[in-house]
PDB file of N, CA and C in Angstrom:
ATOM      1  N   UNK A   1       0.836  -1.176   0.000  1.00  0.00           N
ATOM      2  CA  UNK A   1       0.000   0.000   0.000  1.00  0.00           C
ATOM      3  C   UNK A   1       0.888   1.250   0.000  1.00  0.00           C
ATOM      4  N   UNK A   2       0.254   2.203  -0.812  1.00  0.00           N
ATOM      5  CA  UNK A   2       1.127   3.282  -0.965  1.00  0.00           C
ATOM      6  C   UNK A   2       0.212   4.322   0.223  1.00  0.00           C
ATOM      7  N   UNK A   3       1.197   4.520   1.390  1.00  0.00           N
ATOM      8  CA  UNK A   3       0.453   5.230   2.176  1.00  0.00           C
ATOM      9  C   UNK A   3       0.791   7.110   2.043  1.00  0.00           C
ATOM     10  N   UNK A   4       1.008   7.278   1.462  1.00  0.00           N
ATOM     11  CA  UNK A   4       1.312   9.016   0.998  1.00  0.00           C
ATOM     12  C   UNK A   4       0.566   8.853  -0.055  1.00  0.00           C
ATOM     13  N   UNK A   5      -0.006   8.178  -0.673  1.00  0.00           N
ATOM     14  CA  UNK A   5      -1.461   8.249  -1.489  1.00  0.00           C
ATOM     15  C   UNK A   5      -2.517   8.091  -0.519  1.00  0.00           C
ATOM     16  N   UNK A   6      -2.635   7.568   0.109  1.00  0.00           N
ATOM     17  CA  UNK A   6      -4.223   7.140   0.947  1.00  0.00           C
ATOM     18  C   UNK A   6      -4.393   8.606   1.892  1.00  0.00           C
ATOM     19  N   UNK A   7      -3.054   8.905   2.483  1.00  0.00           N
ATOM     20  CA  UNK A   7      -3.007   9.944   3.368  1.00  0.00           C
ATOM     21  C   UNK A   7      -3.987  11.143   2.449  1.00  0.00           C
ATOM     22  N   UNK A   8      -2.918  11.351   1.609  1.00  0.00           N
ATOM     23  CA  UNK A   8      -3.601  12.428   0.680  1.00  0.00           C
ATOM     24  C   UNK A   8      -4.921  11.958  -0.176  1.00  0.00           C
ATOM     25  N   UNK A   9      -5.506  10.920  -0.591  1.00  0.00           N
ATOM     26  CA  UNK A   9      -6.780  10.884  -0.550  1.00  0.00           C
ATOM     27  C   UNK A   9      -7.685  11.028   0.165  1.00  0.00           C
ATOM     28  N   UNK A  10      -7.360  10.728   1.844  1.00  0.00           N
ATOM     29  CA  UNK A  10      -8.226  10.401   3.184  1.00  0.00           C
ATOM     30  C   UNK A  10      -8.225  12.467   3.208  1.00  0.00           C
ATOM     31  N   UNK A  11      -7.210  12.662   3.292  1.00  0.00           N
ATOM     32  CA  UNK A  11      -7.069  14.174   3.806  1.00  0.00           C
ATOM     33  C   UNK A  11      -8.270  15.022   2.597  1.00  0.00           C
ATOM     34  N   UNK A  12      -8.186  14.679   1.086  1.00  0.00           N
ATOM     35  CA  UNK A  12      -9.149  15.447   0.046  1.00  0.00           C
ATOM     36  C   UNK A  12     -10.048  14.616   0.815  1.00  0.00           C
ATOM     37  N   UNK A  13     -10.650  13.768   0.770  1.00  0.00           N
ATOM     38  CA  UNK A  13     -12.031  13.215   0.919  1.00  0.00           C
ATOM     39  C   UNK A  13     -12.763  13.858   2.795  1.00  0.00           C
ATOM     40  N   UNK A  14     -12.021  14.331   3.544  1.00  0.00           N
ATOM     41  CA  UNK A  14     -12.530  14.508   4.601  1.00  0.00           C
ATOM     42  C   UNK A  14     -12.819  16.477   4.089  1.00  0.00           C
ATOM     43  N   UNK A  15     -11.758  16.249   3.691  1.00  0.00           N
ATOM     44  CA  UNK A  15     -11.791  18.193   3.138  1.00  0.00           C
ATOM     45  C   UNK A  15     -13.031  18.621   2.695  1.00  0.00           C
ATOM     46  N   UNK A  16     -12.920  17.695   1.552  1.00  0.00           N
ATOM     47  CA  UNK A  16     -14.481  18.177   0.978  1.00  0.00           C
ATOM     48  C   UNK A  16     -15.532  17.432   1.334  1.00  0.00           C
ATOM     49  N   UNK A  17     -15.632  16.991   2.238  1.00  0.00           N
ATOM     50  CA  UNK A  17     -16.731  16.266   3.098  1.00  0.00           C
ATOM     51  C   UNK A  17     -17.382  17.498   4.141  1.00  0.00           C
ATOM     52  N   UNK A  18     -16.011  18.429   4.647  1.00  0.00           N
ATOM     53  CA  UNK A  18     -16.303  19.612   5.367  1.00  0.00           C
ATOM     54  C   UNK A  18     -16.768  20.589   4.180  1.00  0.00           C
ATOM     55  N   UNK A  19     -16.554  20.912   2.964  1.00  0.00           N
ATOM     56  CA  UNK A  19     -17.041  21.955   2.105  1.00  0.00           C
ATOM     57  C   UNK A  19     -16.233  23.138   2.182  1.00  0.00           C
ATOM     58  N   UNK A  20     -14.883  22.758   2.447  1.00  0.00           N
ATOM     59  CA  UNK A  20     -13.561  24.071   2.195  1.00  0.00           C
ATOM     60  C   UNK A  20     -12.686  23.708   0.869  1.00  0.00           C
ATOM     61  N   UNK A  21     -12.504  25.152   0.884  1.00  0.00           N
ATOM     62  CA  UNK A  21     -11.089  24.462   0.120  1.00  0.00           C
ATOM     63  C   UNK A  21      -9.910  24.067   0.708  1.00  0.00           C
ATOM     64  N   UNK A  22      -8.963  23.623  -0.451  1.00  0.00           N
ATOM     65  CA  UNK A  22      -7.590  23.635   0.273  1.00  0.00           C
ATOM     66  C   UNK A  22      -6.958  25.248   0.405  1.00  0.00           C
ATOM     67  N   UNK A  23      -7.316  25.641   0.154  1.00  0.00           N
ATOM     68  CA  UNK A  23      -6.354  27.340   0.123  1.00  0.00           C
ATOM     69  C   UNK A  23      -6.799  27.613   1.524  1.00  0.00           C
ATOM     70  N   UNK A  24      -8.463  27.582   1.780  1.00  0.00           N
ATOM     71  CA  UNK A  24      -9.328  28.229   2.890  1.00  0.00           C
ATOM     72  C   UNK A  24      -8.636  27.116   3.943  1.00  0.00           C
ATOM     73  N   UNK A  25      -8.503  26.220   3.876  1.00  0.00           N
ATOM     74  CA  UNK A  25      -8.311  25.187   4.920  1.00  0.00           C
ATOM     75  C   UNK A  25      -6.781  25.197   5.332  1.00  0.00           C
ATOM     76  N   UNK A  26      -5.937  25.820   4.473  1.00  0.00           N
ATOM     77  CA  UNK A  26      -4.447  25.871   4.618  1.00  0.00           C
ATOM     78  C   UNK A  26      -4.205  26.966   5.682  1.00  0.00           C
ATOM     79  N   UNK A  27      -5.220  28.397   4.708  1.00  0.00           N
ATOM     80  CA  UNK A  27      -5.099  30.084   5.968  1.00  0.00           C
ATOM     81  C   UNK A  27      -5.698  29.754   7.431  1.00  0.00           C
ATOM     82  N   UNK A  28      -6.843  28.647   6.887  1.00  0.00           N
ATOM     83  CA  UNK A  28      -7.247  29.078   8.920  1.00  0.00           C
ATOM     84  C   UNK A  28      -6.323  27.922   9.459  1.00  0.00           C
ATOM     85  N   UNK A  29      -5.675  26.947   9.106  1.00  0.00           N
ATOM     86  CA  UNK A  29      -4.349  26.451   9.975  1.00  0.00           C
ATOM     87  C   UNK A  29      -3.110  27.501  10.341  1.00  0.00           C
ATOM     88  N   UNK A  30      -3.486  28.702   9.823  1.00  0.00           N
ATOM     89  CA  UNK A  30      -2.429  29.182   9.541  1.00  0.00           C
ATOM     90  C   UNK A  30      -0.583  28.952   9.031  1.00  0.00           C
ATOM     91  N   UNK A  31      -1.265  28.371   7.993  1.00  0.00           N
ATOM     92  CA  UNK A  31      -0.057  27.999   6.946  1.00  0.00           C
ATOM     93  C   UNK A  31      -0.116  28.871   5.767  1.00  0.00           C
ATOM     94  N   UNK A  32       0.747  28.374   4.929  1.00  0.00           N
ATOM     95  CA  UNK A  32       0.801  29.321   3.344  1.00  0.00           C
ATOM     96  C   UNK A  32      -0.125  28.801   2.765  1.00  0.00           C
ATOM     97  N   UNK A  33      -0.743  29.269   1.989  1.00  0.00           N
ATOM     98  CA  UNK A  33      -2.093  28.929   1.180  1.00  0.00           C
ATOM     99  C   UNK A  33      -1.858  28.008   0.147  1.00  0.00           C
ATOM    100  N   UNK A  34      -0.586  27.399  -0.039  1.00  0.00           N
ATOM    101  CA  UNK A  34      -0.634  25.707  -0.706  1.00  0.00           C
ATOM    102  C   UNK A  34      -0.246  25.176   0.279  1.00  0.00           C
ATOM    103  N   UNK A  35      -0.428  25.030   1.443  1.00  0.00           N
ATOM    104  CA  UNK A  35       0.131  24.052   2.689  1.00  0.00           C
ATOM    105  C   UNK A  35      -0.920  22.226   2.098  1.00  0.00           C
ATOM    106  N   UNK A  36      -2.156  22.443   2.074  1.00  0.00           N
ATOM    107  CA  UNK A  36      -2.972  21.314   2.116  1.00  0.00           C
ATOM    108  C   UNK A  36      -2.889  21.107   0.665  1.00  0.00           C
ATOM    109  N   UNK A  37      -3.191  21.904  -0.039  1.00  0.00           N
ATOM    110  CA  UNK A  37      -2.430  21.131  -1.566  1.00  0.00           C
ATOM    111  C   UNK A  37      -1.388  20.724  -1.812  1.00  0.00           C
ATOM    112  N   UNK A  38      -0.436  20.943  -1.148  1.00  0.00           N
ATOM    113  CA  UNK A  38       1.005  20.191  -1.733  1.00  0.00           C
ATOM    114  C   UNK A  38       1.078  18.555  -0.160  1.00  0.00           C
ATOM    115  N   UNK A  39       0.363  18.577   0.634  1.00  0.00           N
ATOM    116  CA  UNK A  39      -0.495  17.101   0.782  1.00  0.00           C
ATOM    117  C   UNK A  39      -0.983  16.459   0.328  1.00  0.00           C
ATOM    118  N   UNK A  40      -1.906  17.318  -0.711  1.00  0.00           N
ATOM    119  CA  UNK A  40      -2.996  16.603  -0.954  1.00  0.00           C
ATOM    120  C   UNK A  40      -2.105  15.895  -2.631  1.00  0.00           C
ATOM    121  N   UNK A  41      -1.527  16.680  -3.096  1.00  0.00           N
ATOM    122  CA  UNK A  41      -0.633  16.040  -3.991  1.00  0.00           C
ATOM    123  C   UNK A  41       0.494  15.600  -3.775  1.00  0.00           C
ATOM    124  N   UNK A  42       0.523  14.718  -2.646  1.00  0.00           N
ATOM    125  CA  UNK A  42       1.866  13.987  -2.299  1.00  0.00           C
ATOM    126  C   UNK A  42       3.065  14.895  -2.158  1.00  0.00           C
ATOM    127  N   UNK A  43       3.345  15.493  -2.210  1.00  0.00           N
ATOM    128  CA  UNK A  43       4.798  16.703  -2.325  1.00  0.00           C
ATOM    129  C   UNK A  43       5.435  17.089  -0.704  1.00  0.00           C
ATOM    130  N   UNK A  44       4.234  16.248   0.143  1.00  0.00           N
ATOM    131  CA  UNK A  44       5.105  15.978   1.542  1.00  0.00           C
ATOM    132  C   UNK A  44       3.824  15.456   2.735  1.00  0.00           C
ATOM    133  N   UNK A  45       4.087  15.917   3.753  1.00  0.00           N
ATOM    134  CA  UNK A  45       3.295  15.283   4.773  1.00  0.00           C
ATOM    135  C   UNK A  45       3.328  16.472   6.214  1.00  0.00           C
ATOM    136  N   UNK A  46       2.440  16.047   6.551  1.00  0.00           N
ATOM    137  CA  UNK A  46       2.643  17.473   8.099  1.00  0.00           C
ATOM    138  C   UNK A  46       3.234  16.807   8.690  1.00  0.00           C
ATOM    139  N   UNK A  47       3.514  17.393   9.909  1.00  0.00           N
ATOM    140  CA  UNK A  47       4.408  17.030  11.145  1.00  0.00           C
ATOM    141  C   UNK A  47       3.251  16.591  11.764  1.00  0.00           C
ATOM    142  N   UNK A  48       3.793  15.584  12.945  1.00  0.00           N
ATOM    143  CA  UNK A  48       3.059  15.453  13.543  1.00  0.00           C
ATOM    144  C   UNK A  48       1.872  16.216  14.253  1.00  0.00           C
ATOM    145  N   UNK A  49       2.325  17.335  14.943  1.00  0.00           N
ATOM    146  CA  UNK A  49       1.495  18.534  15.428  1.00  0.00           C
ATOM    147  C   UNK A  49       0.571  19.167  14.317  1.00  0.00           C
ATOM    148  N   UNK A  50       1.600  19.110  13.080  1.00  0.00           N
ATOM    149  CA  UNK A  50       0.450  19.692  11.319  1.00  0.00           C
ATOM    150  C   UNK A  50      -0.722  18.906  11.558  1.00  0.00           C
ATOM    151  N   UNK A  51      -0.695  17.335  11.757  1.00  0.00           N
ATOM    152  CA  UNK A  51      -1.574  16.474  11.295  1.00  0.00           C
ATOM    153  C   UNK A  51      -2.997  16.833  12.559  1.00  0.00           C
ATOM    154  N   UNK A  52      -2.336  16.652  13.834  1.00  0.00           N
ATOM    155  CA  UNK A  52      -3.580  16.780  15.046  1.00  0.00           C
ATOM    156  C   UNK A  52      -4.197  18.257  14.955  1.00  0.00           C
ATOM    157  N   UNK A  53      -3.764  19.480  14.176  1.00  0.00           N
ATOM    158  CA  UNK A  53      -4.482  20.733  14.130  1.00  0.00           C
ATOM    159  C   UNK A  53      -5.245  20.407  12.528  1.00  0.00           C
ATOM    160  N   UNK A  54      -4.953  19.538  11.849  1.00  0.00           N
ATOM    161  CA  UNK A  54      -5.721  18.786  10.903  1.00  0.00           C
ATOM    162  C   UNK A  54      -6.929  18.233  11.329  1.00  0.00           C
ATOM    163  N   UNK A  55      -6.823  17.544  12.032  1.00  0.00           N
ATOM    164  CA  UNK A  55      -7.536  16.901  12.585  1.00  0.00           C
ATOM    165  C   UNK A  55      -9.126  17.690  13.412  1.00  0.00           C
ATOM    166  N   UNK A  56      -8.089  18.624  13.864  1.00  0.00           N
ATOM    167  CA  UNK A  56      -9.073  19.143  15.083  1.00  0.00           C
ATOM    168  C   UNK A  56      -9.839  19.983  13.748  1.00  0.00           C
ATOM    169  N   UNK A  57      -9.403  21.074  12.998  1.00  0.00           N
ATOM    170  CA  UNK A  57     -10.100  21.383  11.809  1.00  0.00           C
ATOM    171  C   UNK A  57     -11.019  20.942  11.528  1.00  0.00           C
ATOM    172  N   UNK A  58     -10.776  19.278  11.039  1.00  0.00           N
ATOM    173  CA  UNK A  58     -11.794  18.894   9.971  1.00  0.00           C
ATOM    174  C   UNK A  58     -12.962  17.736  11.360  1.00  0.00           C
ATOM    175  N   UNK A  59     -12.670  17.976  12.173  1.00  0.00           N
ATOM    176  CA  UNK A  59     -13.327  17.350  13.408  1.00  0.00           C
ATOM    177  C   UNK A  59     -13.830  16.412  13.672  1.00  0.00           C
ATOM    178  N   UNK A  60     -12.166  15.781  13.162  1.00  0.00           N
ATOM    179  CA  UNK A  60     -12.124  14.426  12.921  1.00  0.00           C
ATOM    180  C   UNK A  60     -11.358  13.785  14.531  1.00  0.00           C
ATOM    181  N   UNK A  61     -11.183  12.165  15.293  1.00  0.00           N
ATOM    182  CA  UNK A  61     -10.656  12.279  15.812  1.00  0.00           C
ATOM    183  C   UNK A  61      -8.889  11.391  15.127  1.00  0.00           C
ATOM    184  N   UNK A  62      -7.696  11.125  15.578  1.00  0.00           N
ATOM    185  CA  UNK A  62      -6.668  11.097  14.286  1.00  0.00           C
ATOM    186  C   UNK A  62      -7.302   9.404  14.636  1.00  0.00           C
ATOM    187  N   UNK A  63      -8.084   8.732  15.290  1.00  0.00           N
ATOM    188  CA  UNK A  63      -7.877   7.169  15.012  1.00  0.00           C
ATOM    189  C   UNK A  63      -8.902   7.015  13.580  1.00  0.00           C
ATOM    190  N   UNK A  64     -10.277   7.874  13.880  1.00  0.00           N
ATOM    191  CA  UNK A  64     -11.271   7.989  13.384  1.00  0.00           C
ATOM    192  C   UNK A  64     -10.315   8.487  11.576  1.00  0.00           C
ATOM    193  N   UNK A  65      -9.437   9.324  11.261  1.00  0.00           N
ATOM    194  CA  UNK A  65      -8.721   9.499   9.979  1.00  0.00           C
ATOM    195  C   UNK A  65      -8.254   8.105   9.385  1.00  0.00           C
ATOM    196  N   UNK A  66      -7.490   7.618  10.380  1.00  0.00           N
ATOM    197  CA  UNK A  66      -6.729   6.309   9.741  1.00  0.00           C
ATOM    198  C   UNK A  66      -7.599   5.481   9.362  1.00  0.00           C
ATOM    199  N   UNK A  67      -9.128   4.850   9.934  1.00  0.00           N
ATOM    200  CA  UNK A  67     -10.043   4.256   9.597  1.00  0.00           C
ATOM    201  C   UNK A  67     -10.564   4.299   9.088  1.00  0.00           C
ATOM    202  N   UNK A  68     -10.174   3.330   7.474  1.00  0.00           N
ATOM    203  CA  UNK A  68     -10.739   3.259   6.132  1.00  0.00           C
ATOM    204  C   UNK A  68     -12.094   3.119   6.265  1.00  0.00           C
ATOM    205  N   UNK A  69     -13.164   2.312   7.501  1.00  0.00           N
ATOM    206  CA  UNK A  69     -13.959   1.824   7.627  1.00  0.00           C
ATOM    207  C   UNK A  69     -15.386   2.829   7.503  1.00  0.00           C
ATOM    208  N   UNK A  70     -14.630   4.102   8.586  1.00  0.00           N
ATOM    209  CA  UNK A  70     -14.934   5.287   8.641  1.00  0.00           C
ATOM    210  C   UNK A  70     -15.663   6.091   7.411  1.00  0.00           C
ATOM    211  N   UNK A  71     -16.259   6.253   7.092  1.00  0.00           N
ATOM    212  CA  UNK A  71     -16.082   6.697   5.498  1.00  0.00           C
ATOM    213  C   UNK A  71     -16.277   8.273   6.099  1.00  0.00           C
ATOM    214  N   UNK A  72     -17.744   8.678   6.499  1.00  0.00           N
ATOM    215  CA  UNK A  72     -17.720   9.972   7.267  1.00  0.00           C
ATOM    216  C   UNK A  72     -17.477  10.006   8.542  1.00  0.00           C
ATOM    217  N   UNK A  73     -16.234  10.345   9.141  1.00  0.00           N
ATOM    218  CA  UNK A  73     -15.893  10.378  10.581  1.00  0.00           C
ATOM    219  C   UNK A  73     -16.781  11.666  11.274  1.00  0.00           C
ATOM    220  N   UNK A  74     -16.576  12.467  10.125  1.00  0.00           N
ATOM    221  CA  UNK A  74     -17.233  13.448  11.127  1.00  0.00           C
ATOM    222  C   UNK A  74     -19.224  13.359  11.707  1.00  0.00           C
ATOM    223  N   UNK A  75     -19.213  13.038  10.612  1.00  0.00           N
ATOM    224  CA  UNK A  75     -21.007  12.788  10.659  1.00  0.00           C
ATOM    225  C   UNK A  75     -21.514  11.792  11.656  1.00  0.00           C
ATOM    226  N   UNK A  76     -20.352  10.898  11.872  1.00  0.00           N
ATOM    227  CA  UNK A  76     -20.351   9.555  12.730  1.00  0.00           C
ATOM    228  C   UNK A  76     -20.075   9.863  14.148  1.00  0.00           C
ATOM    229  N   UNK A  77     -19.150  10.701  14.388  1.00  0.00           N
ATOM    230  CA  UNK A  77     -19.165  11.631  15.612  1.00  0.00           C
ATOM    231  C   UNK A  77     -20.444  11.933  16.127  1.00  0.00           C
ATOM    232  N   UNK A  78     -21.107  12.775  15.087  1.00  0.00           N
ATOM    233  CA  UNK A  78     -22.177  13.810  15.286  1.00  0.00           C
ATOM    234  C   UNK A  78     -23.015  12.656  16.214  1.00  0.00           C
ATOM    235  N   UNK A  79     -23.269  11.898  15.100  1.00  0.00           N
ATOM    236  CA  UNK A  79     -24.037  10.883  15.174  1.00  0.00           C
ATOM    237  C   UNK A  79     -24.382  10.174  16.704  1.00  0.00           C
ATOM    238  N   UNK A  80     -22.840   9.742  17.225  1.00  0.00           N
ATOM    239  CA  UNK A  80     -22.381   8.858  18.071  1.00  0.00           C
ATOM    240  C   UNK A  80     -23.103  10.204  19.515  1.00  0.00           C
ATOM    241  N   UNK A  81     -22.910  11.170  19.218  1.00  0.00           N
ATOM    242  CA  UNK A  81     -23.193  12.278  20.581  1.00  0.00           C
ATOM    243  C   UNK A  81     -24.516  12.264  20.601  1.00  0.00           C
ATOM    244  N   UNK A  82     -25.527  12.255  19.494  1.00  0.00           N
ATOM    245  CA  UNK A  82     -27.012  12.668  19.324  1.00  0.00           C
ATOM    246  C   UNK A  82     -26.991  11.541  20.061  1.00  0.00           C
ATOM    247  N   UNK A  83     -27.173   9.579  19.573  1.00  0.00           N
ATOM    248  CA  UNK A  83     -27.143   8.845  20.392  1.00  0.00           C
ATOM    249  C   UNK A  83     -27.661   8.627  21.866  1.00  0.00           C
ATOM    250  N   UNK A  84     -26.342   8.850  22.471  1.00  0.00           N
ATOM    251  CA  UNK A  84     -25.899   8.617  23.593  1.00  0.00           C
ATOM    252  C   UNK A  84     -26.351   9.911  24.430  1.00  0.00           C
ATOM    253  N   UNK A  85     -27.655  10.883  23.987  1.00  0.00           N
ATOM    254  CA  UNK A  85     -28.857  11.559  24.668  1.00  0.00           C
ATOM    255  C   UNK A  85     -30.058  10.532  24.629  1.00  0.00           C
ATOM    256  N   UNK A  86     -30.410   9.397  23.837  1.00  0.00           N
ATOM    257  CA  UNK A  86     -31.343   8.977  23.908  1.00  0.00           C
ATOM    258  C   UNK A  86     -31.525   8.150  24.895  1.00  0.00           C
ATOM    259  N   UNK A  87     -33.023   7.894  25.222  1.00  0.00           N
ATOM    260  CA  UNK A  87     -33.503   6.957  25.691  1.00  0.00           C
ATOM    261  C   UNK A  87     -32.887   5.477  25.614  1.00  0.00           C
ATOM    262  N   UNK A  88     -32.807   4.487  26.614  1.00  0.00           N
ATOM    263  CA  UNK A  88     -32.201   3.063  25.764  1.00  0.00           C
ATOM    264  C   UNK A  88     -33.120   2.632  24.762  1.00  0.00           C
ATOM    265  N   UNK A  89     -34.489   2.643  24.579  1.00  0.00           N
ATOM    266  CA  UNK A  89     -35.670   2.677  23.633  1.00  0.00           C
ATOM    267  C   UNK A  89     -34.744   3.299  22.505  1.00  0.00           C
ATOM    268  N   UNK A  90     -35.271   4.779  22.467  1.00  0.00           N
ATOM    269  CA  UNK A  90     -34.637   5.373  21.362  1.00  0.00           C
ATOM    270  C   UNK A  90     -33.837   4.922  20.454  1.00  0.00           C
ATOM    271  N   UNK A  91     -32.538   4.555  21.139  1.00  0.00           N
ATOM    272  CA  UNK A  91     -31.110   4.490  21.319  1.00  0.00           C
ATOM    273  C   UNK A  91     -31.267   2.461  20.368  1.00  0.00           C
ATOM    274  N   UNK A  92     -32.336   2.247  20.787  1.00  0.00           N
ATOM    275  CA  UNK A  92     -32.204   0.666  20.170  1.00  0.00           C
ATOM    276  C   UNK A  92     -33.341   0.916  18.857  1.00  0.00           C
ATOM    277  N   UNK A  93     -34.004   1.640  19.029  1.00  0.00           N
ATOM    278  CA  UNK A  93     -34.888   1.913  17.546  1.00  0.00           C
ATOM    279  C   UNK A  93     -34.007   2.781  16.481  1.00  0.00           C
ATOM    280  N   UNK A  94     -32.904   3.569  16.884  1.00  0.00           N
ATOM    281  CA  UNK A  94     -31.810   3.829  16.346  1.00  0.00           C
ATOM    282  C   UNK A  94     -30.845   2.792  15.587  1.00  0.00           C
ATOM    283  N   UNK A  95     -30.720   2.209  16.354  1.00  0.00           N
ATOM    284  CA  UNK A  95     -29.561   0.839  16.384  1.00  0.00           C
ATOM    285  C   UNK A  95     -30.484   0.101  15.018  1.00  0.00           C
ATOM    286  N   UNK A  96     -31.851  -0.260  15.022  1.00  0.00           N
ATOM    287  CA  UNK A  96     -32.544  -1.147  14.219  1.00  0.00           C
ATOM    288  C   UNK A  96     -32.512  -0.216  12.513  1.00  0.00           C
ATOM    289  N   UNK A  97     -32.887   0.718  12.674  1.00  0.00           N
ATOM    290  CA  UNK A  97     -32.708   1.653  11.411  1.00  0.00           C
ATOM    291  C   UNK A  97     -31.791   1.312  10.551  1.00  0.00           C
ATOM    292  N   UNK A  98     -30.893   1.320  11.701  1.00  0.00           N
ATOM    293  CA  UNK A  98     -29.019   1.615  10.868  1.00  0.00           C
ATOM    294  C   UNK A  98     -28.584  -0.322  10.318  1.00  0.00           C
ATOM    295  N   UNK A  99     -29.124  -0.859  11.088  1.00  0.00           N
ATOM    296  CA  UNK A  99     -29.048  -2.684  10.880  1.00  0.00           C
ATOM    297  C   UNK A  99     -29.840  -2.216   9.119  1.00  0.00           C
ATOM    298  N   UNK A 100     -31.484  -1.907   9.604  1.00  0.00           N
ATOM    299  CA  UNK A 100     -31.777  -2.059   8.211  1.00  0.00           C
ATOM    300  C   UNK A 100     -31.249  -1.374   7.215  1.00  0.00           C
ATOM    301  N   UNK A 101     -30.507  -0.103   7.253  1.00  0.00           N
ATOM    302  CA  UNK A 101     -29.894   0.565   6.268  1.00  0.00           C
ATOM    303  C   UNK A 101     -29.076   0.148   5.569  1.00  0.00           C
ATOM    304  N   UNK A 102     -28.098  -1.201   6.368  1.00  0.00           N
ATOM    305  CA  UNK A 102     -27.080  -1.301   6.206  1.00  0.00           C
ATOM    306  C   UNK A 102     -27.157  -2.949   5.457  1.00  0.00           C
ATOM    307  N   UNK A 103     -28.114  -3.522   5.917  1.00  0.00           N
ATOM    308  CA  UNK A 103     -28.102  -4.862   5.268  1.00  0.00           C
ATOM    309  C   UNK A 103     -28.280  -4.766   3.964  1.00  0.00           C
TER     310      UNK A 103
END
C-alpha cells in the first residue's frame, strides 16, 4: 500500500466532506495557502502537530482518519453524541434503522 497516497486521498475526501477548500483550509491552519495542496498532492506530509491541528479542523478524531472503515468520521461523531442523549428505547430503535440501512 502506498500510504502518501491514501493519506492524501483520506485528507481530500474529509476536506471536501467539510465543504472548504484547500487554500481556505491551509489560511485558517495558519499555513501558506498551498500548505494542504502540496499534501494533498503527495509533495510531503505534516508534522506530527500539522496532522492533530488537521484533525481538530476537519473534526475528525486522528484514530477515526486512519479508519478506512470510517467513510464519514465526522457525521459519525455527530451521530455517536445525538445517540448517547437517547432513551435506551430510542437508542435501540436507532440501532434497528441503521441494521436495516445497512443490510
Amino acid at each position: 500500500m502506498d500510504y502518501n497516497t491514501w493519506f492524501a486521498e483520506r485528507l481530500t475526501q474529509l476536506r471536501m466532506e467539510k465543504g472548504v477548500s484547500a487554500r481556505d483550509m491551509s489560511l485558517s491552519l495558519g499555513q501558506s495557502e498551498s500548505y494542504i495542496n502540496k499534501i494533498e498532492n503527495r509533495r510531503t506530509l505534516p508534522s506530527m502537530s500539522g496532522f492533530f491541528y488537521i484533525c481538530e479542523y476537519l473534526e475528525v478524531a486522528p484514530q477515526d482518519f486512519f479508519d478506512p472503515n470510517t467513510v464519514s468520521p465526522g457525521k459519525t461523531a455527530e451521530i455517536k453524541q445525538k445517540i448517547g442523549c437517547l432513551s435506551r428505547d430510542k437508542a435501540d430503535h436507532i440501532l434497528q434503522l441503521i441494521q436495516d440501512l445497512t443490510e
